[in-house]
C-alpha atoms as a PDB file:
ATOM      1  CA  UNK A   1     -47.018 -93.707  32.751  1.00  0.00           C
ATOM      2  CA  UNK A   2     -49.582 -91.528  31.584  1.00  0.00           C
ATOM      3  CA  UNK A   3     -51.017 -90.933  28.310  1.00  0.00           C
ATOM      4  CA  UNK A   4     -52.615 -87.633  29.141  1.00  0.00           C
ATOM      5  CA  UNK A   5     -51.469 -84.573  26.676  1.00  0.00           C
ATOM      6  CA  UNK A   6     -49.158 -82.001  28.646  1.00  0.00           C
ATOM      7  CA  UNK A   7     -48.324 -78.283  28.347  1.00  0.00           C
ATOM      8  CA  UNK A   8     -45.023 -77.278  28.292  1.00  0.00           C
ATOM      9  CA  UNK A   9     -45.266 -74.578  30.961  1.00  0.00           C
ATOM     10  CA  UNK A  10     -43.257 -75.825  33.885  1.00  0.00           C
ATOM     11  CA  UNK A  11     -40.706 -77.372  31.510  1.00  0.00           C
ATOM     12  CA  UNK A  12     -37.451 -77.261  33.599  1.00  0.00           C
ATOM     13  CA  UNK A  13     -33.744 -77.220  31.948  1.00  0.00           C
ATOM     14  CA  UNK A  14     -31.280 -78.025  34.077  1.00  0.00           C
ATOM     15  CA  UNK A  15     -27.323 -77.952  33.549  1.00  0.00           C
ATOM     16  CA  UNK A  16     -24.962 -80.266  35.952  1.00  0.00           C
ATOM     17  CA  UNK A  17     -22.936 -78.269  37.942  1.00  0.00           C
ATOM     18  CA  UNK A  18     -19.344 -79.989  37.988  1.00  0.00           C
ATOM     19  CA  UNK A  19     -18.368 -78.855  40.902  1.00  0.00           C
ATOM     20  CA  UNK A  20     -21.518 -80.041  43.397  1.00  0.00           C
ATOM     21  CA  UNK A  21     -22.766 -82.672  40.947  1.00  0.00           C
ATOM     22  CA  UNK A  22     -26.224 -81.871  41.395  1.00  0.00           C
ATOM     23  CA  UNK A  23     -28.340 -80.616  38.329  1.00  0.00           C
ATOM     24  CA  UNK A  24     -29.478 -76.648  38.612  1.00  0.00           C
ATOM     25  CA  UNK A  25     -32.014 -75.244  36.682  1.00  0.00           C
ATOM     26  CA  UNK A  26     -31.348 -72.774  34.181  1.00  0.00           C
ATOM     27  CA  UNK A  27     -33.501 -69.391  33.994  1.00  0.00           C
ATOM     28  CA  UNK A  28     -35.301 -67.749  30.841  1.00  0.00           C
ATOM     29  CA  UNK A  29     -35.882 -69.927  29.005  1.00  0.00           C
ATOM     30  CA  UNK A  30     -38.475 -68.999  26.363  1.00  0.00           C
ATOM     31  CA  UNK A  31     -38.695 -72.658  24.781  1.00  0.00           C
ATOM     32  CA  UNK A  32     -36.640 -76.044  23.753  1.00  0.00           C
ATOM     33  CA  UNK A  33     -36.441 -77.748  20.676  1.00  0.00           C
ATOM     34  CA  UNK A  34     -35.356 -81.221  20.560  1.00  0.00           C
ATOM     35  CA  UNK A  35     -33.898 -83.560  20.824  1.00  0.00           C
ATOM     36  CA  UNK A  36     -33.539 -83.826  16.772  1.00  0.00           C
ATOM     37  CA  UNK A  37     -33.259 -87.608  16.971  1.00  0.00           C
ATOM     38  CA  UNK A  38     -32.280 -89.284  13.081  1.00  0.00           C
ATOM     39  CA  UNK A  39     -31.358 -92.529  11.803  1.00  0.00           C
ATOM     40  CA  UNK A  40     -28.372 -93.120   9.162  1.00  0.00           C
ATOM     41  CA  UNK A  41     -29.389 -96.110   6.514  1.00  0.00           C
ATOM     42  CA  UNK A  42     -27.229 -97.791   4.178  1.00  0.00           C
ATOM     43  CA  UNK A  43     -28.570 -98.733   1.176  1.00  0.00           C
ATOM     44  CA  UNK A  44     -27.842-102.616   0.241  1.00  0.00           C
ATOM     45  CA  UNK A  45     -29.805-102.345  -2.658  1.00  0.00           C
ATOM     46  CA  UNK A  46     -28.041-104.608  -5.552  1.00  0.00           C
ATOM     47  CA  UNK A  47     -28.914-104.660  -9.246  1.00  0.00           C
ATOM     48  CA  UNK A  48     -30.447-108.446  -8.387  1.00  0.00           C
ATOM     49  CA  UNK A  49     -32.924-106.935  -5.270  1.00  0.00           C
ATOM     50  CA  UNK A  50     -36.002-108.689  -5.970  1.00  0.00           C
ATOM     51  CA  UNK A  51     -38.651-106.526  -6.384  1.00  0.00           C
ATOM     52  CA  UNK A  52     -37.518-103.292  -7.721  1.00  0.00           C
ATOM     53  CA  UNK A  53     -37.369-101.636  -4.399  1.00  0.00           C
ATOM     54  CA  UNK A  54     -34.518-100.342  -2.992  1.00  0.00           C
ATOM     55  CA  UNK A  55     -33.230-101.882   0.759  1.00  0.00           C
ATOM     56  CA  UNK A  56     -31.584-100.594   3.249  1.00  0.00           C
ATOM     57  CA  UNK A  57     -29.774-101.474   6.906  1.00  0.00           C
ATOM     58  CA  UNK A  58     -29.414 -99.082   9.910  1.00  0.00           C
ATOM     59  CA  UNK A  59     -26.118 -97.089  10.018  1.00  0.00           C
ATOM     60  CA  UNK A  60     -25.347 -94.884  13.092  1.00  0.00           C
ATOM     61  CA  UNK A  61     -27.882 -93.049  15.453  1.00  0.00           C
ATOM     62  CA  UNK A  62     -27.500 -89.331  16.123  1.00  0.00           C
ATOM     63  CA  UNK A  63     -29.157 -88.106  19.207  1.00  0.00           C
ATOM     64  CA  UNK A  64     -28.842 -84.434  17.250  1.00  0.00           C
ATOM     65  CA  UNK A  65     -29.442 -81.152  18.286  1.00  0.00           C
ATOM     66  CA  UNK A  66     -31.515 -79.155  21.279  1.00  0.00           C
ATOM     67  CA  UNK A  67     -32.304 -75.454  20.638  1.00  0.00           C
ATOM     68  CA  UNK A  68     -32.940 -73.343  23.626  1.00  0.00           C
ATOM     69  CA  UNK A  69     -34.683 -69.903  22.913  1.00  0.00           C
ATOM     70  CA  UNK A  70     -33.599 -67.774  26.024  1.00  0.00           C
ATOM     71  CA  UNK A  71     -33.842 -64.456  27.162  1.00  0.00           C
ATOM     72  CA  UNK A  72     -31.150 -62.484  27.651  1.00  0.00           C
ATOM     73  CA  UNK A  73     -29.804 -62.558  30.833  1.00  0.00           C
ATOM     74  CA  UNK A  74     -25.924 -62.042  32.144  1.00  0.00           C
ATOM     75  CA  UNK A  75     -26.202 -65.020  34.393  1.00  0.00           C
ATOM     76  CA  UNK A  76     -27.380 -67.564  31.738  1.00  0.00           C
ATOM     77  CA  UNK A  77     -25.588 -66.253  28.568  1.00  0.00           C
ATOM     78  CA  UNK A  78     -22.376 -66.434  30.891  1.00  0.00           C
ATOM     79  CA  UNK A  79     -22.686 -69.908  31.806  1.00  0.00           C
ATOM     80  CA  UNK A  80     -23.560 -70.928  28.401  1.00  0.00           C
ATOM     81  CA  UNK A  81     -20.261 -68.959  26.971  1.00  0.00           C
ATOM     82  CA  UNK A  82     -18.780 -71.005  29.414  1.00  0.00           C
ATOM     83  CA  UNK A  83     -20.105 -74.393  27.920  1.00  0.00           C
ATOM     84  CA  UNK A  84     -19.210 -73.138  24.118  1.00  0.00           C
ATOM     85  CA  UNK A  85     -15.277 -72.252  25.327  1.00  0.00           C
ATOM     86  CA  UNK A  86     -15.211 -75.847  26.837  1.00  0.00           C
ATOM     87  CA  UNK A  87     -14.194 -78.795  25.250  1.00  0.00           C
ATOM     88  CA  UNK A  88     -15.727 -80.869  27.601  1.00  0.00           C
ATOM     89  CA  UNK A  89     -19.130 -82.376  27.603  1.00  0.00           C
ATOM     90  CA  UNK A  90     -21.658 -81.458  29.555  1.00  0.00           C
ATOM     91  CA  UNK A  91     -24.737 -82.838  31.328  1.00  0.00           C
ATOM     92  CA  UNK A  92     -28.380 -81.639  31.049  1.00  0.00           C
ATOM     93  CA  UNK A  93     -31.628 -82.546  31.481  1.00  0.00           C
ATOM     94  CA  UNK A  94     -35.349 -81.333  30.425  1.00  0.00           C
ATOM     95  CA  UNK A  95     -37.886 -82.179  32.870  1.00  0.00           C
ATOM     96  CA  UNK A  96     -41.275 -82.317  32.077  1.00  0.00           C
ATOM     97  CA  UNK A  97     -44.799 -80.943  33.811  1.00  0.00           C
ATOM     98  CA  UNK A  98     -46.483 -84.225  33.750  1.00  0.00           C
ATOM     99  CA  UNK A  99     -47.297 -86.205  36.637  1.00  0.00           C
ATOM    100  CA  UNK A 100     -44.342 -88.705  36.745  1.00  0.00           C
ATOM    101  CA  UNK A 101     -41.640 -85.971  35.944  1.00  0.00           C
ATOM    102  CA  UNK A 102     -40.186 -87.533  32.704  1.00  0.00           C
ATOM    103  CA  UNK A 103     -37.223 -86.497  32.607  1.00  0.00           C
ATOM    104  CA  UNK A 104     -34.659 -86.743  29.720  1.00  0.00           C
ATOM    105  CA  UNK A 105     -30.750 -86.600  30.355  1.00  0.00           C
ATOM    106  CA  UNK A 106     -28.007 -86.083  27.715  1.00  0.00           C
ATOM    107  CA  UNK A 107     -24.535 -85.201  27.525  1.00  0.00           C
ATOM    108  CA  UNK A 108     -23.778 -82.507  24.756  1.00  0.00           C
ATOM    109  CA  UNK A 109     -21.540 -79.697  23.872  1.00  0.00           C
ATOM    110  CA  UNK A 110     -22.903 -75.908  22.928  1.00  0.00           C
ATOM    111  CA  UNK A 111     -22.036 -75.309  19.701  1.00  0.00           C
ATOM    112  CA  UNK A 112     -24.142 -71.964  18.318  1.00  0.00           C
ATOM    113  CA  UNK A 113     -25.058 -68.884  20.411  1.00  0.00           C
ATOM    114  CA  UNK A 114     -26.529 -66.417  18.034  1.00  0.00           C
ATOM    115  CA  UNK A 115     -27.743 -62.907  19.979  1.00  0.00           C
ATOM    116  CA  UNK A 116     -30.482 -61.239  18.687  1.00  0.00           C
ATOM    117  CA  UNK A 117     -30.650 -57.508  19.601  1.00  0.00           C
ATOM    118  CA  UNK A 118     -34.296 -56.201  17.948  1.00  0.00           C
ATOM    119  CA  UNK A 119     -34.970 -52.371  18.226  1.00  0.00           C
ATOM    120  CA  UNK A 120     -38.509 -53.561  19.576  1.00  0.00           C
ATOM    121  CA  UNK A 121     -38.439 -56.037  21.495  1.00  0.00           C
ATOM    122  CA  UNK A 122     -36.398 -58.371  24.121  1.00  0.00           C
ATOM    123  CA  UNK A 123     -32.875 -59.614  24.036  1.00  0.00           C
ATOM    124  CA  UNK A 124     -32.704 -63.265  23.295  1.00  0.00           C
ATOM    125  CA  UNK A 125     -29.590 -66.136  22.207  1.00  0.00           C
ATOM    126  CA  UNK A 126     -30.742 -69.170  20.728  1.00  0.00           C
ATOM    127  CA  UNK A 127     -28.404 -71.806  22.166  1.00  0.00           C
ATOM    128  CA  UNK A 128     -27.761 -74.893  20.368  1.00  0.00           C
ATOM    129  CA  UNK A 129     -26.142 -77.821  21.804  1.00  0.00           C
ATOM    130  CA  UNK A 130     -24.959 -80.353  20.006  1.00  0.00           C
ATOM    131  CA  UNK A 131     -26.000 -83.652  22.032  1.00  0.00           C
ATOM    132  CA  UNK A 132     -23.496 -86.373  22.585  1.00  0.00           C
ATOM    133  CA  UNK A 133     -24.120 -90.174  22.672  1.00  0.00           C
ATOM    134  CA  UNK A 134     -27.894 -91.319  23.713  1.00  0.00           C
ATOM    135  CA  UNK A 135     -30.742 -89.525  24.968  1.00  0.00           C
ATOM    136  CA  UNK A 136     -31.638 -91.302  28.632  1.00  0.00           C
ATOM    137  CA  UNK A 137     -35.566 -90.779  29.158  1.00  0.00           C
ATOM    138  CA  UNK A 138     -36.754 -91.914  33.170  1.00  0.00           C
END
């Protein structure tokens, strides 16, 4: 494990494809934002807490949200569309430039797919997927 700073050119995303089972990469894609990883508390604090200070204990974890700034492209905005009119979950993963190929795998379901059309520049869709359970990192 390395503690050397990365770029994130070379950043792969890559969708499992149900039918073969193995994980394809997806094209275009400008950058990723994400995982959004939060914490709920639950606040225990009583009108006898010593101290003054409030307390808390952990609630549920939320693996949140990954944002993928794409261009355009028929190819990947149709297999997204394809993941938003599913109500299955899918799998991806982000794999990382650095020397051990961290890799992060999560199960999630696209839930936004805003297309932005400028009179200037490129076609892009910001894809957000909701993610799903826990975040694996190998």
């Amino acid at each position: 494990m390395s503690n050397t700073p990365i770029a994130g050119v070379g950043t792969v995303f890559n969708r499992k494809d149900p039918t073969t089972q193995e994980f394809v990469a997806i094209a275009s894609i400008n950058s990723i934002e994400g995982p959004t990883m939060s914490r709920d508390t639950i606040d225990t604090t009583a009108l006898d807490t010593v101290g003054g200070y409030r307390t808390f204990i952990t609630g549920f974890r939320n693996a949140g949200t990954i944002t993928l700034a794409m261009n355009f492209t028929a190819t990947g905005f149709t297999l997204m569309k394809t993941d938003f009119e599913s109500n299955d979950v899918q799998q991806y993963q982000i794999v990382l430039p650095d020397d051990d190929e961290t890799t992060l795998t999560f199960s999630g379901l696209v839930t936004e797919m805003p297309l932005s059309i400028p009179t200037d520049d490129k076609v892009t869709v910001n894809v957000t997927i909701q993610i799903s359970g826990p975040v694996t990192l190998s």
